[in-house]
Protein backbone atom coordinates (compact mmCIF):
# COMPACT_ATOMS: atom_id res chain seq x y z
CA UNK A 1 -15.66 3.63 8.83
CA UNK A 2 -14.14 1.44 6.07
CA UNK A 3 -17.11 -0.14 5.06
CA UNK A 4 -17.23 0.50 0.90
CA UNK A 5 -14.07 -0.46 0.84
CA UNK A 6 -11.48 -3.69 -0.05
CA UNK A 7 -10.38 -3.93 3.96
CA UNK A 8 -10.57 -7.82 4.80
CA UNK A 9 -14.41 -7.97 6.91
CA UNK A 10 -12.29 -8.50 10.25
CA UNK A 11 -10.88 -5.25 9.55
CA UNK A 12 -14.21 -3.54 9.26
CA UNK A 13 -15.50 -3.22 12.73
CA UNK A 14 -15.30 -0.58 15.50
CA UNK A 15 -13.88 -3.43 17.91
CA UNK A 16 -10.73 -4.13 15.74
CA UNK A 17 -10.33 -0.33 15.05
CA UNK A 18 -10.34 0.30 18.73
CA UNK A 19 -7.66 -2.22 19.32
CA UNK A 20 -5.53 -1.99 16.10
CA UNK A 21 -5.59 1.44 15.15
CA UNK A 22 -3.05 3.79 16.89
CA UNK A 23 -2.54 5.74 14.41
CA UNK A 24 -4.15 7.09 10.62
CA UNK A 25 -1.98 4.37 8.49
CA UNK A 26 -3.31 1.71 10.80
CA UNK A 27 -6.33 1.38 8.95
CA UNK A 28 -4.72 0.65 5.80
CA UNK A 29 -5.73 -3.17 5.93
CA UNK A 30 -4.82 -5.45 2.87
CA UNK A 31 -7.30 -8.23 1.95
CA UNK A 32 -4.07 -10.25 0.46
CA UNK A 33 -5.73 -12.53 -1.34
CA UNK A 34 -8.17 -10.41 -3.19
CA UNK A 35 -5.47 -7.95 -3.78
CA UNK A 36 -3.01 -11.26 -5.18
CA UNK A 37 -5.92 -12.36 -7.38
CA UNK A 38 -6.54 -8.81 -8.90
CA UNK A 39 -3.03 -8.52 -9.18
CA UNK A 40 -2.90 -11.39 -11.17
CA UNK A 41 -6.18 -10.33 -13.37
CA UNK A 42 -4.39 -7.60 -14.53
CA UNK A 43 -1.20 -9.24 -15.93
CA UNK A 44 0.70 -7.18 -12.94
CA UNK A 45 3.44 -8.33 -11.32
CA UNK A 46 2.65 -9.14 -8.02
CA UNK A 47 6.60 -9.99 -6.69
CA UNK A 48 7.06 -5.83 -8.17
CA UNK A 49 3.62 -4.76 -5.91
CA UNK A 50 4.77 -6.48 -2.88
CA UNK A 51 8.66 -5.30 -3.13
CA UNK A 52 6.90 -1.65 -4.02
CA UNK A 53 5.04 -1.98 -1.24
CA UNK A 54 7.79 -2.86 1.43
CA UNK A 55 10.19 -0.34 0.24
CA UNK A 56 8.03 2.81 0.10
CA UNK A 57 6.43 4.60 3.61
CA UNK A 58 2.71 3.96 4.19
CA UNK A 59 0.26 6.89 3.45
CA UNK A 60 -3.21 7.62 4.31
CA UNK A 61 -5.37 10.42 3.64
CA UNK A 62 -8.89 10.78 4.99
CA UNK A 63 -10.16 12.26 2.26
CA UNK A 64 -9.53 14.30 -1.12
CA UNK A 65 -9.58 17.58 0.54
CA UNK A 66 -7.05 16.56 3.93
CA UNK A 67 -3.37 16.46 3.95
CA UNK A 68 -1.06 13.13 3.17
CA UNK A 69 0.10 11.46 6.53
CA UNK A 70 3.22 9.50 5.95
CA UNK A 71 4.27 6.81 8.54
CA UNK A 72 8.37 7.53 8.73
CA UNK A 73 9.77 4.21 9.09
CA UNK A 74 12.90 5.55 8.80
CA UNK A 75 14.73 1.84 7.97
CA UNK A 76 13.34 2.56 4.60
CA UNK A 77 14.70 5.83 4.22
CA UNK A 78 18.33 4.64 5.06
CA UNK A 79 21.35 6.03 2.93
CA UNK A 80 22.58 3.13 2.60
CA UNK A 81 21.36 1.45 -0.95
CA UNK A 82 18.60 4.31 -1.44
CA UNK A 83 19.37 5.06 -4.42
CA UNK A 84 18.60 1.46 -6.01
CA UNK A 85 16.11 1.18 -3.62
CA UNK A 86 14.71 3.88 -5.36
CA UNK A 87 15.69 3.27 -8.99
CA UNK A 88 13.90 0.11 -8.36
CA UNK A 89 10.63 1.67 -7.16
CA UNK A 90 10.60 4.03 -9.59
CA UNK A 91 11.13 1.13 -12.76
CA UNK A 92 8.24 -1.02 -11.21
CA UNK A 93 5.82 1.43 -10.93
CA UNK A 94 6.18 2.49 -13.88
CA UNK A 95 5.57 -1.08 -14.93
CA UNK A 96 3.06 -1.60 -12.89
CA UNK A 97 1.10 1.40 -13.61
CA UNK A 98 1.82 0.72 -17.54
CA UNK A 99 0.41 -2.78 -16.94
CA UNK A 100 -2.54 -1.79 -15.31
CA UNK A 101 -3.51 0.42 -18.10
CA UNK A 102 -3.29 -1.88 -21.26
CA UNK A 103 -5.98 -3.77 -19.90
């Protein structure tokens, strides 16, 4: 099921999916050192990707023509500080996504 893709190999296997997967954003599996390394091809900051990446919900989506499914962890969501929180999300991926494309 997630062959083709950038899933670590351990994460590519109907055994691990079986045990692992309880839900659709459970097979979003991040090779972290291929991602750090591309990360740092780019000239993106990879302190920004990582921060992003903890502050904002995980998504998955099968494919291009099913709906978003977005894990509500609602610590993330919390009033308190949100709106830095999301000031900063919104300033570093921006960056990143500005980064990305002077390559």
């Amino acid at each position: 099921m997630l062959m083709g893709y950038k899933a670590p190999f351990f994460a590519r296997n109907k055994k691990y999916i079986d045990e692992n997967v309880k839900e659709p954003t459970d097979f979003i599996v991040y090779d972290h050192n291929r991602l750090d390394m591309d990360l740092l091809r780019s000239g993106m900051s990879r302190s920004d990707y990582w921060n992003v990446w903890r502050l904002t919900p995980s998504l998955y989506r099968k494919d291009k023509t099913s709906d978003w499914i977005v894990n509500e962890d609602f610590k993330k969501l919390d009033e308190d500080g949100i709106k830095d929180r999301a000031e900063y999300v919104l300033d570093s991926t921006i960056n990143l996504v500005l980064t990305k494309h002077m390559d």
